[in-house]
Protein backbone atom coordinates (compact mmCIF):
# COMPACT_ATOMS: atom_id res chain seq x y z
CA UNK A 1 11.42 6.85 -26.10
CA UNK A 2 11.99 3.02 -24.89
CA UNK A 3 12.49 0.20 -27.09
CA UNK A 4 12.31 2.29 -30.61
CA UNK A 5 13.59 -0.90 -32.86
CA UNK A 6 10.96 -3.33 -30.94
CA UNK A 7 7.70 -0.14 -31.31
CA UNK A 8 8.45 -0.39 -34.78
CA UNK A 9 8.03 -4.15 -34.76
CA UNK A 10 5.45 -4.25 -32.78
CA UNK A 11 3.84 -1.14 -35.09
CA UNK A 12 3.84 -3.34 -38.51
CA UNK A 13 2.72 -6.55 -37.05
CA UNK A 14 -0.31 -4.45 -36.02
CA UNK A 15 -0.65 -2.75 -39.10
CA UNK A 16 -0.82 -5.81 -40.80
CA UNK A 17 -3.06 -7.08 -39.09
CA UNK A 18 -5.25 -4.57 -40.95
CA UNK A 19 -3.66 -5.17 -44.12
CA UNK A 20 -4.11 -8.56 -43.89
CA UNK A 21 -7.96 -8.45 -43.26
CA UNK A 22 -7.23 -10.66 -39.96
CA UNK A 23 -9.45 -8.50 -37.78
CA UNK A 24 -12.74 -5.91 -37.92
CA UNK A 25 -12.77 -2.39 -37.13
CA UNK A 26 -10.20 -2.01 -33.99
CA UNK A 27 -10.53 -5.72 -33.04
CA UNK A 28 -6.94 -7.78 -32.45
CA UNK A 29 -3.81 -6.37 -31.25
CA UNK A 30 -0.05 -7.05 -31.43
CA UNK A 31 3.11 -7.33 -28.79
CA UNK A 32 6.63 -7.72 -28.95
CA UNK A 33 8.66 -8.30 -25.88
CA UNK A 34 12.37 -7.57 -24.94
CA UNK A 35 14.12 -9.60 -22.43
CA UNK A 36 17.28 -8.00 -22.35
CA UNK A 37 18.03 -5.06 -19.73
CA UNK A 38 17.06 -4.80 -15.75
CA UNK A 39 13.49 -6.52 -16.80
CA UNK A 40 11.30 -8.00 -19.54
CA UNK A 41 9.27 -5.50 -21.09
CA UNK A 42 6.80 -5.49 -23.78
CA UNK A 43 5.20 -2.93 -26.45
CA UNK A 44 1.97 -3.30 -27.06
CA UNK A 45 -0.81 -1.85 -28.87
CA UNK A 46 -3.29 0.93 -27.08
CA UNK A 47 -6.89 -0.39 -26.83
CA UNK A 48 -9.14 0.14 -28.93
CA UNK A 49 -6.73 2.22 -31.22
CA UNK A 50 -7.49 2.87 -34.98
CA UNK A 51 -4.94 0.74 -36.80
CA UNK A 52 -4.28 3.37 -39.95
CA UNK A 53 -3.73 6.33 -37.35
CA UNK A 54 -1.41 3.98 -35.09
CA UNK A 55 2.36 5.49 -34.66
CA UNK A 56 5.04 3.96 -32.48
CA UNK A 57 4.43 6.50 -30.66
CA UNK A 58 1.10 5.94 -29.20
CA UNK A 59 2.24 1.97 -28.06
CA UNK A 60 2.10 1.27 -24.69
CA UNK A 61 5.17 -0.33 -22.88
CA UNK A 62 4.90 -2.28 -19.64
CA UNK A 63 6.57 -4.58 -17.68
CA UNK A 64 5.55 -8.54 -17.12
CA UNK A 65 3.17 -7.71 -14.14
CA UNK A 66 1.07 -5.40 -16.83
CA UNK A 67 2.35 -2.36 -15.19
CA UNK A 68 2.68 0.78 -17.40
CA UNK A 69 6.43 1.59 -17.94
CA UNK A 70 5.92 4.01 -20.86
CA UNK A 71 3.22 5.41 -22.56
CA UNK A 72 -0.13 7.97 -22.15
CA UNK A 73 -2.57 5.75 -22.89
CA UNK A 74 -4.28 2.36 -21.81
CA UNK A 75 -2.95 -0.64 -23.19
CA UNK A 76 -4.86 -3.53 -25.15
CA UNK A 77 -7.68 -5.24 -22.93
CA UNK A 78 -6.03 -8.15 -23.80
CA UNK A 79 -2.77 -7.30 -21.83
CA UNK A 80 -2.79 -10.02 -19.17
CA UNK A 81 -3.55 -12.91 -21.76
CA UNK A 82 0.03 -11.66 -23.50
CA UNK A 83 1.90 -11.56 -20.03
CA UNK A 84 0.50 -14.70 -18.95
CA UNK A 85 1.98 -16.19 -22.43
CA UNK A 86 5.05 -14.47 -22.20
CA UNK A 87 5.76 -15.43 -18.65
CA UNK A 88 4.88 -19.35 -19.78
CA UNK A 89 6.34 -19.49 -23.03
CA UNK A 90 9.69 -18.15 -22.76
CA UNK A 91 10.40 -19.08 -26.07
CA UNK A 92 8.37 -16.53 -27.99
CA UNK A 93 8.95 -12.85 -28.63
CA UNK A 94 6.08 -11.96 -30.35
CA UNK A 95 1.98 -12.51 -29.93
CA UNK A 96 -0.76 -11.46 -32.12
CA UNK A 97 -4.65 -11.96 -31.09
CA UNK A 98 -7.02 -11.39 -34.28
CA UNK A 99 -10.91 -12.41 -34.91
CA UNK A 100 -10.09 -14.03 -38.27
CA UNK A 101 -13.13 -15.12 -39.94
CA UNK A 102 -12.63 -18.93 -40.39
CA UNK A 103 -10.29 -19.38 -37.20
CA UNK A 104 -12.86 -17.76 -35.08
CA UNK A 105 -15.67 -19.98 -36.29
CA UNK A 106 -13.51 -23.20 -35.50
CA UNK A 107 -12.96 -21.50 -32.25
CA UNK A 108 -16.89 -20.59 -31.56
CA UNK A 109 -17.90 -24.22 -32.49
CA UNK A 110 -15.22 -25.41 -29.69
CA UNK A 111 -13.45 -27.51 -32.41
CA UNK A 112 -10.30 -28.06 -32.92
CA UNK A 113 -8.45 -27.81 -36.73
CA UNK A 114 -7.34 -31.35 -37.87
CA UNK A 115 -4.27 -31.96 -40.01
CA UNK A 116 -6.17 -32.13 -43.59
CA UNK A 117 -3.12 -31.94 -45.61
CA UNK A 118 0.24 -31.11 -46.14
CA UNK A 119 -0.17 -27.39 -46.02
CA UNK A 120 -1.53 -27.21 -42.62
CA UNK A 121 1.39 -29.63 -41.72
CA UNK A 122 4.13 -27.36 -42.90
CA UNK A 123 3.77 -25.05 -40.05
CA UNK A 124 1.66 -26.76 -37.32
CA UNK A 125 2.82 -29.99 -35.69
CA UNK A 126 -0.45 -31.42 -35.51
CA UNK A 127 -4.30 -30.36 -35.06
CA UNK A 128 -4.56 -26.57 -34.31
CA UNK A 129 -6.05 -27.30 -30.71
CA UNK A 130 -8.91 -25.58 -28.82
CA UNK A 131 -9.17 -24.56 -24.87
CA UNK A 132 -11.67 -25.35 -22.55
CA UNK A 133 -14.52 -22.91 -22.31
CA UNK A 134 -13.93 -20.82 -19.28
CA UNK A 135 -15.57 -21.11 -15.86
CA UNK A 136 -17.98 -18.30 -14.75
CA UNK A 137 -15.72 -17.70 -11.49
CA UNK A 138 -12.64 -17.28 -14.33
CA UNK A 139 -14.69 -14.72 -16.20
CA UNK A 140 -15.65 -13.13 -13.34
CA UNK A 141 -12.23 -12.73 -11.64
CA UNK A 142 -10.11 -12.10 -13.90
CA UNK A 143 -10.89 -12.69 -18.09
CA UNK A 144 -8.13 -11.76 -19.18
CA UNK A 145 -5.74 -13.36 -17.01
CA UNK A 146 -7.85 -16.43 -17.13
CA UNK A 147 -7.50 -16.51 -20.94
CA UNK A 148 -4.33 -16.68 -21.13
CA UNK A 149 -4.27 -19.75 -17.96
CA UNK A 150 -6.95 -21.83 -20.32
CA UNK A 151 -4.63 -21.53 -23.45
CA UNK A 152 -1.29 -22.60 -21.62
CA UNK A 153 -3.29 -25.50 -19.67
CA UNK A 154 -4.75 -26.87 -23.13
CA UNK A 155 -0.89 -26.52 -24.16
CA UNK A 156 0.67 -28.49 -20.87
CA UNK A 157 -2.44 -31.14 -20.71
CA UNK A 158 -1.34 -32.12 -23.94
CA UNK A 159 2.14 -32.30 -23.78
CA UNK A 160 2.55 -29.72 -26.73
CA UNK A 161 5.18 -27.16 -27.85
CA UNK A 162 4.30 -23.80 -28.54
CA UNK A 163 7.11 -23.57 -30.81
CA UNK A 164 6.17 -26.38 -32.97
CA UNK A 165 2.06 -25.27 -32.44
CA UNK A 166 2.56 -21.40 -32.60
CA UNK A 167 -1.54 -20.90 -32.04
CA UNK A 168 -4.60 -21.89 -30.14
CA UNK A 169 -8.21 -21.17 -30.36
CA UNK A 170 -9.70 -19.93 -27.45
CA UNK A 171 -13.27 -21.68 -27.13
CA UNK A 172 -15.96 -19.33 -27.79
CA UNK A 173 -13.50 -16.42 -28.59
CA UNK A 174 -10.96 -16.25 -31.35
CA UNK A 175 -6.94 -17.23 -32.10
CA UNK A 176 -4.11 -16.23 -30.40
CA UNK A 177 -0.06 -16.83 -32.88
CA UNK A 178 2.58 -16.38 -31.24
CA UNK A 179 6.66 -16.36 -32.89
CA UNK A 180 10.16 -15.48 -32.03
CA UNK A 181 9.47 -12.08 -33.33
CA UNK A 182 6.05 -9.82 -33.98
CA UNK A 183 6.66 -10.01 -37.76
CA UNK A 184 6.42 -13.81 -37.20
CA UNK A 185 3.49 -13.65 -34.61
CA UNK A 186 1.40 -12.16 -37.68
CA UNK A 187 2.30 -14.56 -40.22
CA UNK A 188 1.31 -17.38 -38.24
CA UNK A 189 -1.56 -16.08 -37.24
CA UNK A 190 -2.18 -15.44 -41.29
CA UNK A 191 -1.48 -19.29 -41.51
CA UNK A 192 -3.52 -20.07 -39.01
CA UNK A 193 -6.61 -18.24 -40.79
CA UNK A 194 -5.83 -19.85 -44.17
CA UNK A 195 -5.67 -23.32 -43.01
CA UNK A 196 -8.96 -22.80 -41.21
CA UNK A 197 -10.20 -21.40 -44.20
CA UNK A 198 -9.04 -24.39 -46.02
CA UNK A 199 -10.22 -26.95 -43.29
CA UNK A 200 -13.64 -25.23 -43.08
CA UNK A 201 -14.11 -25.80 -47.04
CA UNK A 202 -12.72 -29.48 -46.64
CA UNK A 203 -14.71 -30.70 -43.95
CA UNK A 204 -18.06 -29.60 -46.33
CA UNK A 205 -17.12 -31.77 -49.33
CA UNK A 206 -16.23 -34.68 -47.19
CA UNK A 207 -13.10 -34.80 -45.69
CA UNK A 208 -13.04 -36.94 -42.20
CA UNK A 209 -11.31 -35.54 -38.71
CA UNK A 210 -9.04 -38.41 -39.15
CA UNK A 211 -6.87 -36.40 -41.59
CA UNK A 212 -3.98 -37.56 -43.69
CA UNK A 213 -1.94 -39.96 -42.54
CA UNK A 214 0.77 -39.02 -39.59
CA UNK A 215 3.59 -40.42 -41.69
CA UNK A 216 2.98 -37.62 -44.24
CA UNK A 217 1.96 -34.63 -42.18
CA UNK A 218 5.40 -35.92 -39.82
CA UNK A 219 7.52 -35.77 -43.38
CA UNK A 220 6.26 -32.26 -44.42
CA UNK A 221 6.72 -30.67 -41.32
CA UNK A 222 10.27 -32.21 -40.28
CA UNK A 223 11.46 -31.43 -43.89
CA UNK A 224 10.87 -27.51 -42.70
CA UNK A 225 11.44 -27.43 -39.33
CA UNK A 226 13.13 -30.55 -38.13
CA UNK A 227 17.10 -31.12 -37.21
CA UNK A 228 17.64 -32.62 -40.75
CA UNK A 229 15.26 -29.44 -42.41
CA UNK A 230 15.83 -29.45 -46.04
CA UNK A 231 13.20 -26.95 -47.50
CA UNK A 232 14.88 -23.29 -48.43
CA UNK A 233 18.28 -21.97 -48.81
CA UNK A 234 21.65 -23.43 -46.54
C-alpha cells in the first residue's frame, strides 16, 4: 500500500473532522500530499465516505492531474479544488474543506471575517477573506476546478500569503484550511470556525468591520509567527 505514514495522516485529520463537529453527516473531506519520489501525490478521502467506518485503507491516492494512482474507490468530489491548491500553493501539505456552522454563514452572506481581536490575529494575518461568487460558465465547466481558480485569484488579487492566511471562504459555499501537514490543515480550519463563531457573536452586540487597531493585531501575530516569534518554548 502507497504512502502508509501520509494515509494515516490524512485518516485522523478526517476523523477529526467528525470529532470536531466541523462538518454534517459525510460533508468535508481531508488531503495530505507527498512531494517526494518520481511525482507529487496525494491521499485523499473517498466521497461520500462515512467518517467512523473510514480506514487508511479505503483513501484514495492520485497524482496532481486527479488521476487515480491507488485505490478502489472514487475520490472526494472536491478533488480538483485540492489539486488546483496544491499545484498553486506549493507551500502547503495538507487541505481540509468542512461546512462549519459559523464559517459557512460568513461564507453564504459573501462576507469576509474582520480582525475583531487578538485571537483571530494570532493565527490569521488579517481579515479571513471571501472569493468571488462563481460565473455560470465556471459552474458549468468545471466546479470543482473552478473553485479552487476563485480561491487562489481572491489570494493573488490581494497580494496575500497562504501561509500567513491558511483559509478562505468560498462565496456561497463553505471554508477551505490549508497547513504544512493534514494535522495542521484541521486545526486551522477549527480556528477558522471559532473565530467566525466569535466574529458572528461580536458583530451582534456592536462591534464595527473596522476591527482593532493594525498595530495590535500586527503585535499578536508577529509575536507567534514572525522572525523575532517569542510565544512558546525555544
Amino acid at each position: 500500500m502507497l504512502l502508509t505514514s501520509l494515509r494515516e495522516e490524512v485518516l485522523h485529520a478526517n476523523r477529526e473532522i467528525a470529532r470536531r463537529g466541523l462538518a454534517p453527516y459525510t460533508y468535508g473531506n481531508a488531503s495530505g500530499i507527498c512531494r517526494s519520489g518520481p511525482e507529487p501525490l496525494i491521499v485523499i478521502k473517498p466521497s461520500g465516505a462515512d467518517y467512523a467506518t473510514l480506514t487508511a485503507a479505503d483513501l484514495v491516492v492520485t497524482n496532481l492531474d486527479g488521476k487515480i494512482v491507488e485505490g478502489s474507490l472514487r475520490p472526494s468530489s472536491d478533488l480538483d479544488t485540492h489539486t488546483c491548491l496544491y499545484r498553486e500553493f506549493p507551500q502547503i501539505g495538507g487541505v481540509v474543506h468542512t461546512h462549519s456552522e459559523f464559517a459557512t454563514s460568513w461564507a453564504q452572506a459573501g462576507r469576509p471575517i474582520p480582525c475583531l481581536g487578538t485571537t483571530h490575529a494570532d493565527y490569521f494575518h488579517g481579515p479571513v477573506p471571501v472569493t468571488e461568487l462563481l460565473t455560470a460558465e465556471e459552474v458549468a465547466e468545471a466546479y470543482e476546478r473552478s473553485t479552487g481558480e476563485v480561491i487562489v485569484r481572491r489570494f493573488r488579487s490581494g497580494g496575500l500569503d497562504p501561509v500567513a492566511v491558511p483559509g478562505v471562504l468560498v462565496a456561497g459555499h463553505a471554508p477551505f484550511a490549508w497547513g504544512k501537514t493534514p494535522a495542521q490543515a484541521v486545526e486551522h480550519a477549527d480556528l477558522l470556525e471559532y473565530i467566525a463563531r466569535l466574529a458572528y457573536r461580536s458583530v451582534l452586540l456592536g462591534a464595527s468591520d473596522a476591527g482593532i487597531p493594525v498595530y495590535v493585531s500586527e503585535h499578536h501575530y508577529q509575536r507567534k509567527h514572525g522572525p523575532k516569534a517569542t510565544y512558546g518554548q525555544l
